[in-house]
C-alpha atoms as a PDB file:
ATOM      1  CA  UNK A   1      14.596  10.985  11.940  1.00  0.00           C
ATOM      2  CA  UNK A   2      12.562   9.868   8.885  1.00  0.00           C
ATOM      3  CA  UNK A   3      15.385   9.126   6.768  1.00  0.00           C
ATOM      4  CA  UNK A   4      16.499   6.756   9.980  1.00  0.00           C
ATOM      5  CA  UNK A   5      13.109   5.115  10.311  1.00  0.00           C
ATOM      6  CA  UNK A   6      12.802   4.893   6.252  1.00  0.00           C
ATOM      7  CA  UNK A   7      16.249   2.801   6.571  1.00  0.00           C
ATOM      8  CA  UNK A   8      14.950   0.428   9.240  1.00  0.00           C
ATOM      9  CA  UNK A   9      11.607  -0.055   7.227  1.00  0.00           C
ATOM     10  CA  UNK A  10      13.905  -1.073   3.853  1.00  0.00           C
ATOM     11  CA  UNK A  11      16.268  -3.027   6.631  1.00  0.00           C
ATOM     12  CA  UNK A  12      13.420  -4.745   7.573  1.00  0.00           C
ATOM     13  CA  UNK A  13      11.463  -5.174   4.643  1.00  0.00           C
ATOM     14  CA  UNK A  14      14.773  -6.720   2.963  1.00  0.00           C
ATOM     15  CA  UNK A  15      15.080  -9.228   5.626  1.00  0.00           C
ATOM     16  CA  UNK A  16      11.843 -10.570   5.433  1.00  0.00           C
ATOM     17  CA  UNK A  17      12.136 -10.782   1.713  1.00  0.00           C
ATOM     18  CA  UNK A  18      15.673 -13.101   2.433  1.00  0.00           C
ATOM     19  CA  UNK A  19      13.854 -15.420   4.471  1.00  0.00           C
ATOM     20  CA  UNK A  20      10.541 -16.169   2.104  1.00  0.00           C
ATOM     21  CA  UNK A  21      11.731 -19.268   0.562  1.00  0.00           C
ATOM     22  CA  UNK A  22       9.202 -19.096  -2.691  1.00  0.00           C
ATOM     23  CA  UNK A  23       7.624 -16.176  -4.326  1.00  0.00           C
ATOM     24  CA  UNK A  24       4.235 -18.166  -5.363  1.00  0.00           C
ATOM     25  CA  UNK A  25       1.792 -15.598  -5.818  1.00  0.00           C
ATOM     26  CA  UNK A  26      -0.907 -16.555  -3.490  1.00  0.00           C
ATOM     27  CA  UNK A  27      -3.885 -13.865  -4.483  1.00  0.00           C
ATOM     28  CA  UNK A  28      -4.706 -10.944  -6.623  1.00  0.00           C
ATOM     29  CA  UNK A  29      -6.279  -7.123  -6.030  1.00  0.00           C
ATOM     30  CA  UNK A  30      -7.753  -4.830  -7.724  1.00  0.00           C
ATOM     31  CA  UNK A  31      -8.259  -1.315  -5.241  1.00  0.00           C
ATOM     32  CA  UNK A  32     -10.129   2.114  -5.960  1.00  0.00           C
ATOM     33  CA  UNK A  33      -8.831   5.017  -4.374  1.00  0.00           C
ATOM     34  CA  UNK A  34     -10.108   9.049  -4.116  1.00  0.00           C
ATOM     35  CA  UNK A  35      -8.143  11.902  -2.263  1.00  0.00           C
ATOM     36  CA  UNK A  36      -7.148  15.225  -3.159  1.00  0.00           C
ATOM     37  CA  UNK A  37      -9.040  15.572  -6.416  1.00  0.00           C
ATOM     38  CA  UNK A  38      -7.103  12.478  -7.287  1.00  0.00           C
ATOM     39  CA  UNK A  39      -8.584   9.344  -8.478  1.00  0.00           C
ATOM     40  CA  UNK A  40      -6.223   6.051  -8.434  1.00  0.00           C
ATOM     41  CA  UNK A  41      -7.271   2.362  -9.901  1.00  0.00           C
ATOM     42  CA  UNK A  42      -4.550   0.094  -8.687  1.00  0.00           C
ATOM     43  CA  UNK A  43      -3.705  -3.759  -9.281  1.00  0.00           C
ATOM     44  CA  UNK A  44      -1.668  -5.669  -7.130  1.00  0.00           C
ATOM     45  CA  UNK A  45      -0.444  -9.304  -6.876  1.00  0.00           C
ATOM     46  CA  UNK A  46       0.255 -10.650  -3.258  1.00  0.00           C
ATOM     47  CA  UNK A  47       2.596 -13.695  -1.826  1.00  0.00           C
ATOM     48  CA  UNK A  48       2.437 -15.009   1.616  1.00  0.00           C
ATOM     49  CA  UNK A  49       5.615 -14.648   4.237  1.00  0.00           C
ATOM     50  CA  UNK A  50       3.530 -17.983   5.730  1.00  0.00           C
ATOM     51  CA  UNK A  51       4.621 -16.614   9.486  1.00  0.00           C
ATOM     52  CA  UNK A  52       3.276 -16.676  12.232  1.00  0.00           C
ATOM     53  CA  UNK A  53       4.397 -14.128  15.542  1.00  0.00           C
ATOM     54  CA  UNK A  54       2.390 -13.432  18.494  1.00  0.00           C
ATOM     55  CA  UNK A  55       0.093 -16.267  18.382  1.00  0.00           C
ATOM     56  CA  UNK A  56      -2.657 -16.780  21.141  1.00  0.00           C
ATOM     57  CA  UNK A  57      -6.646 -17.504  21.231  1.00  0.00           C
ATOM     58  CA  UNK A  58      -7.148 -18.487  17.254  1.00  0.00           C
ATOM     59  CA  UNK A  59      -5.236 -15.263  16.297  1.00  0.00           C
ATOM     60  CA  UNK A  60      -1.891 -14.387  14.727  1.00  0.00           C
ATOM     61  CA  UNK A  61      -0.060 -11.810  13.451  1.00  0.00           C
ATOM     62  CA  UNK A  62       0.831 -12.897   9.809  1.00  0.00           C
ATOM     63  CA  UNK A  63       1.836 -10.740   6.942  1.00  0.00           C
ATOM     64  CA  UNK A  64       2.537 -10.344   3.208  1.00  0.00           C
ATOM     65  CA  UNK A  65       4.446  -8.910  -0.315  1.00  0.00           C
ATOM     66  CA  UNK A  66       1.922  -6.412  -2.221  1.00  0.00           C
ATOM     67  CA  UNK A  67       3.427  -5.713  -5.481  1.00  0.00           C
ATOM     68  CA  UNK A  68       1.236  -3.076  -7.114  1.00  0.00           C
ATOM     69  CA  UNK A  69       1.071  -1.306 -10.581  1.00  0.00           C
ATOM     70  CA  UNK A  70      -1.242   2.123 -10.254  1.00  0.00           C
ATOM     71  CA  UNK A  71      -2.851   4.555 -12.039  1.00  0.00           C
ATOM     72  CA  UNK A  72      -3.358   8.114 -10.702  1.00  0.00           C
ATOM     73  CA  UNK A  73      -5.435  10.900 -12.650  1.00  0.00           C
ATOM     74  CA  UNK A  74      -5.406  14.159 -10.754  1.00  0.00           C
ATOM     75  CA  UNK A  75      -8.051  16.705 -11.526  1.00  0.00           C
ATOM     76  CA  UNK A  76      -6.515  19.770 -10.549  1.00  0.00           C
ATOM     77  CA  UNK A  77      -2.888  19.749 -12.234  1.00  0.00           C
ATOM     78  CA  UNK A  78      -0.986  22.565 -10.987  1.00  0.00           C
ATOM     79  CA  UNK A  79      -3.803  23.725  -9.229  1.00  0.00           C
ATOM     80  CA  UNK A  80      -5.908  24.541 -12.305  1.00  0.00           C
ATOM     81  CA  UNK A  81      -9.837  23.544 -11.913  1.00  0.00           C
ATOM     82  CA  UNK A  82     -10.263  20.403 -14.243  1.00  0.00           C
ATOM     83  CA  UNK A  83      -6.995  20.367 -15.594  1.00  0.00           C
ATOM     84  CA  UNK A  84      -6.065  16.776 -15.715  1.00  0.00           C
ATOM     85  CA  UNK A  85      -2.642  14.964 -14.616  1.00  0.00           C
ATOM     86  CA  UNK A  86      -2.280  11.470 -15.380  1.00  0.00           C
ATOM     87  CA  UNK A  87       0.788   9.058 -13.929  1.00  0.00           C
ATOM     88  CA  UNK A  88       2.012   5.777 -12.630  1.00  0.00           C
ATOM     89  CA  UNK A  89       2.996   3.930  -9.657  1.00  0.00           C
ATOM     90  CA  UNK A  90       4.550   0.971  -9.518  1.00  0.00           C
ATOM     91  CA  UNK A  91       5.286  -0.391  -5.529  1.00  0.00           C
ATOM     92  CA  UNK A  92       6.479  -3.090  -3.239  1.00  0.00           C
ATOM     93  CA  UNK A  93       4.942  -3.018   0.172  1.00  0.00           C
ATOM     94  CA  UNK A  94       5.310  -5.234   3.200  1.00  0.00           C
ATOM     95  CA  UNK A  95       2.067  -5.865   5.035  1.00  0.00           C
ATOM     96  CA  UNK A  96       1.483  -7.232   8.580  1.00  0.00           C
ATOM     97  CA  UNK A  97      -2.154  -8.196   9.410  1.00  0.00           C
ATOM     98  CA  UNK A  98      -3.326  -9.576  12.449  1.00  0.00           C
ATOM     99  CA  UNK A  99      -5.650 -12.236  11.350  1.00  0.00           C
ATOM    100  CA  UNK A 100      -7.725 -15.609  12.559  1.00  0.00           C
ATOM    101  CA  UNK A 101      -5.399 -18.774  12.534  1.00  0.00           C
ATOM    102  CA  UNK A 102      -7.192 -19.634   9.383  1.00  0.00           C
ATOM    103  CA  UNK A 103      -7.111 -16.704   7.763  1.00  0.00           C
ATOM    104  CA  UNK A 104     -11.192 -16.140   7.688  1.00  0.00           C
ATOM    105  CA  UNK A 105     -12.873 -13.359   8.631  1.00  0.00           C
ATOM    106  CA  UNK A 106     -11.790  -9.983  10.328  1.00  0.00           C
ATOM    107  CA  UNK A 107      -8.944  -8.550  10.126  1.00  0.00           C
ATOM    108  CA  UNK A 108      -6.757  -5.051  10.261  1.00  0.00           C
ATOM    109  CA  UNK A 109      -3.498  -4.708   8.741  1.00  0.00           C
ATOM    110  CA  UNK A 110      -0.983  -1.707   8.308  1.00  0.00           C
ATOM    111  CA  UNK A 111       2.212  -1.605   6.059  1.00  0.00           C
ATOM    112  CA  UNK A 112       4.906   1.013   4.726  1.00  0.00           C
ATOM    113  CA  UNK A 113       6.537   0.519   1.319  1.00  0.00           C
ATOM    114  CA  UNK A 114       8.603   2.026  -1.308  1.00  0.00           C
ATOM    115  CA  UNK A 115       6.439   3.546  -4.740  1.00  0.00           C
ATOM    116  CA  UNK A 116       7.975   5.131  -7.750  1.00  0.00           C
ATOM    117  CA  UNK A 117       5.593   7.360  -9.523  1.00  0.00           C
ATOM    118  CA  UNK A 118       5.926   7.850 -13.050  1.00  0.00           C
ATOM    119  CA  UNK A 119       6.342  11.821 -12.573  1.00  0.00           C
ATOM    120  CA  UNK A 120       6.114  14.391  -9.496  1.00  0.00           C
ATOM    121  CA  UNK A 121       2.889  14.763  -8.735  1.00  0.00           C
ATOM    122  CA  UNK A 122       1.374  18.165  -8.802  1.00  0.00           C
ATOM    123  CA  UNK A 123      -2.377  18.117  -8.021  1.00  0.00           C
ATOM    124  CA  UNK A 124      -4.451  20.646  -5.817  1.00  0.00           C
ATOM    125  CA  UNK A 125      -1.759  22.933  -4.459  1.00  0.00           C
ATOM    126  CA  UNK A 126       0.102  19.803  -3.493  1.00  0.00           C
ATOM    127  CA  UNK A 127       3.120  19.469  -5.402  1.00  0.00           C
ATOM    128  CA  UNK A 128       5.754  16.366  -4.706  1.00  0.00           C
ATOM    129  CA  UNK A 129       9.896  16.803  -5.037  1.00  0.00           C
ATOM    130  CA  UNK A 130      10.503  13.467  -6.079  1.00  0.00           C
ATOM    131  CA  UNK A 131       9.394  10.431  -7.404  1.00  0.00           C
ATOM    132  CA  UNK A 132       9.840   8.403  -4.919  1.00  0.00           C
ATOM    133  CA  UNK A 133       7.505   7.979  -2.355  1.00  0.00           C
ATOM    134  CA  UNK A 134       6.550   6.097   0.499  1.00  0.00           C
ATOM    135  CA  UNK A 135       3.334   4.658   0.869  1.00  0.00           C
ATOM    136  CA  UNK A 136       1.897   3.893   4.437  1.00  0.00           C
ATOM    137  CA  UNK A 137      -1.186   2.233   5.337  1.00  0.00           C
ATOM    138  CA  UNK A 138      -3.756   1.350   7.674  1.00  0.00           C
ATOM    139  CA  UNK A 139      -7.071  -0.629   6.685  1.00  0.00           C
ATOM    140  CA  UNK A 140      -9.864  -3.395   8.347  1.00  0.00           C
ATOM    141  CA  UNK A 141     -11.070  -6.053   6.156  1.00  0.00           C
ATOM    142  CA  UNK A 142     -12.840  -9.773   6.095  1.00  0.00           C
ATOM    143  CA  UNK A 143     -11.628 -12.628   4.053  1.00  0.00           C
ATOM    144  CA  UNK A 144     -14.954 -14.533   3.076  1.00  0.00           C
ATOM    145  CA  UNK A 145     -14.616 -18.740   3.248  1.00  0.00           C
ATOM    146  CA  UNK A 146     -14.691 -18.339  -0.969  1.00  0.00           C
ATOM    147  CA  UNK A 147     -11.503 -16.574  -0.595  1.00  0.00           C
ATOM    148  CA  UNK A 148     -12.754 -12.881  -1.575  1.00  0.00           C
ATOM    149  CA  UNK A 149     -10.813 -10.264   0.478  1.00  0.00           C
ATOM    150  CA  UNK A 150     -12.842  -6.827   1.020  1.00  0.00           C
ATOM    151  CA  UNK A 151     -11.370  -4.277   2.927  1.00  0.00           C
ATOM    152  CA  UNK A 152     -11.343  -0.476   3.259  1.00  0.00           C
ATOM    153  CA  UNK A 153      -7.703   1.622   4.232  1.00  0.00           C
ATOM    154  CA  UNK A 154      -6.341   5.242   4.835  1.00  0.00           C
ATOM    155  CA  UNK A 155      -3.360   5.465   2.459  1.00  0.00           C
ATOM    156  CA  UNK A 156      -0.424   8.227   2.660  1.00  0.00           C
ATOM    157  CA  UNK A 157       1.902   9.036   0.672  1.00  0.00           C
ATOM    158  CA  UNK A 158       5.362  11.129   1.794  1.00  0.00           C
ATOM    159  CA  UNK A 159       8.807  11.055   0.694  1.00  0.00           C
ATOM    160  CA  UNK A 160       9.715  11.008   4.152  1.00  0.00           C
ATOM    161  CA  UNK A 161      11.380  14.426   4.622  1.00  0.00           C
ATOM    162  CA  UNK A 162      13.871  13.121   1.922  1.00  0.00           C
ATOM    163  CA  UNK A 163      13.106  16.245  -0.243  1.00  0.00           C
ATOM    164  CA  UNK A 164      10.845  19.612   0.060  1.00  0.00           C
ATOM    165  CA  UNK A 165       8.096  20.120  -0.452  1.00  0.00           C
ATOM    166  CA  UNK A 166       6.259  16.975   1.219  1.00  0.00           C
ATOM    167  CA  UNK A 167       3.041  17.752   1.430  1.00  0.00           C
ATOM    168  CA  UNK A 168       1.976  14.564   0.929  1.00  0.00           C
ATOM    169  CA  UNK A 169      -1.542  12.899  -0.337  1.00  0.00           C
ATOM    170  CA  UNK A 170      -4.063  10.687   1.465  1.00  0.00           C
ATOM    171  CA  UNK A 171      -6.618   8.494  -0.122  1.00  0.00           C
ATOM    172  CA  UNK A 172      -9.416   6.190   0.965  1.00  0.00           C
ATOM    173  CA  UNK A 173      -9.054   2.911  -0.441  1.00  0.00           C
ATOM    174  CA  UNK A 174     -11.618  -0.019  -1.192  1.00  0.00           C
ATOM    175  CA  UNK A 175     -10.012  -3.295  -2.133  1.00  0.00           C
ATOM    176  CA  UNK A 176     -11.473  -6.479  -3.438  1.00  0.00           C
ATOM    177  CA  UNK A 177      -9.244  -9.284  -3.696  1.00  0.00           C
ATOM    178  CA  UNK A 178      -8.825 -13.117  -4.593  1.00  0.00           C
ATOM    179  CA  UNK A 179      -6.785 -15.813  -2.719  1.00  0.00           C
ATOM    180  CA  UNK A 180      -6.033 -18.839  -5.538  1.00  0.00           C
END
């Protein structure tokens, strides 16, 4: 079922990416993550799909690209107390967010995308099979009239039943961002 859902996501993702005439980069992240004795700094650049579906009373639901580049240090590597494990993650994520028509203020926003870590991740009794992961979100947030985006998401990551074990990881996100 996963692998089946996983295909439709990439299906889907791929057809948005066809139909996004320019890949201007239209703001920049930096994010802070914690979960599962892991700590993650992440930087991401974001472009607009400029869409708008399901449009009534000021509202929209919109969406973007987030191209990210992590880092991840675990704490507990293979379990052991203080034992450190250090890798990378480099993803592509679609994001829908239903938003105000000008793109101020509140908002909430989930996405799925597709992350290749570095190595498998072993932290806390949670060990991965593979590199590849998916990484699903959901997070509130408020775009200020400068621009700055600040938001807060639940982030999980799971291979999707490709490969056991999937334990998977969660973290708790806080994002600060910059539209140009």
């Amino acid at each position: 079922m996963f692998r089946k859902i996983g295909s439709s996501i990439i299906f889907a993702a791929a057809s948005i990416l066809v139909q996004t005439p320019a890949f201007a980069i239209d703001s920049t992240s930096l994010e802070f993550a914690t979960g599962n004795k892991t700590k993650m700094v992440r930087g991401g650049l974001q472009w607009n799909w400029d869409k708008q579906w399901y449009s009534s009373n000021g509202t929209h639901i919109g969406g973007y690209w987030d191209a990210t580049l992590a880092q991840w240090q675990g704490n507990s590597y293979q379990g052991g107390n203080g034992s450190k494990q250090n890798l990378t993650d480099l993803g592509i994520t679609p994001v829908f967010r239903l938003q105000n028509d000008n793109k101020r203020g509140f908002y909430s926003e989930a996405g799925i995308g597709l992350h290749m870590l570095s190595e498998i991740y072993n932290n806390n009794g949670r060990q991965f099979s593979t590199n590849f992961q998916f990484g699903d979100h959901i997070g509130v947030g408020y775009v200020l009239n400068n621009g700055w985006d600040l938001s807060f998401k639940i982030q999980h990551y799971s291979n999707g039943g490709i490969k056991h074990p999937n334990p998977g990881v969660n973290f708790a996100v806080i994002k600060a961002g910059m539209a140009f």
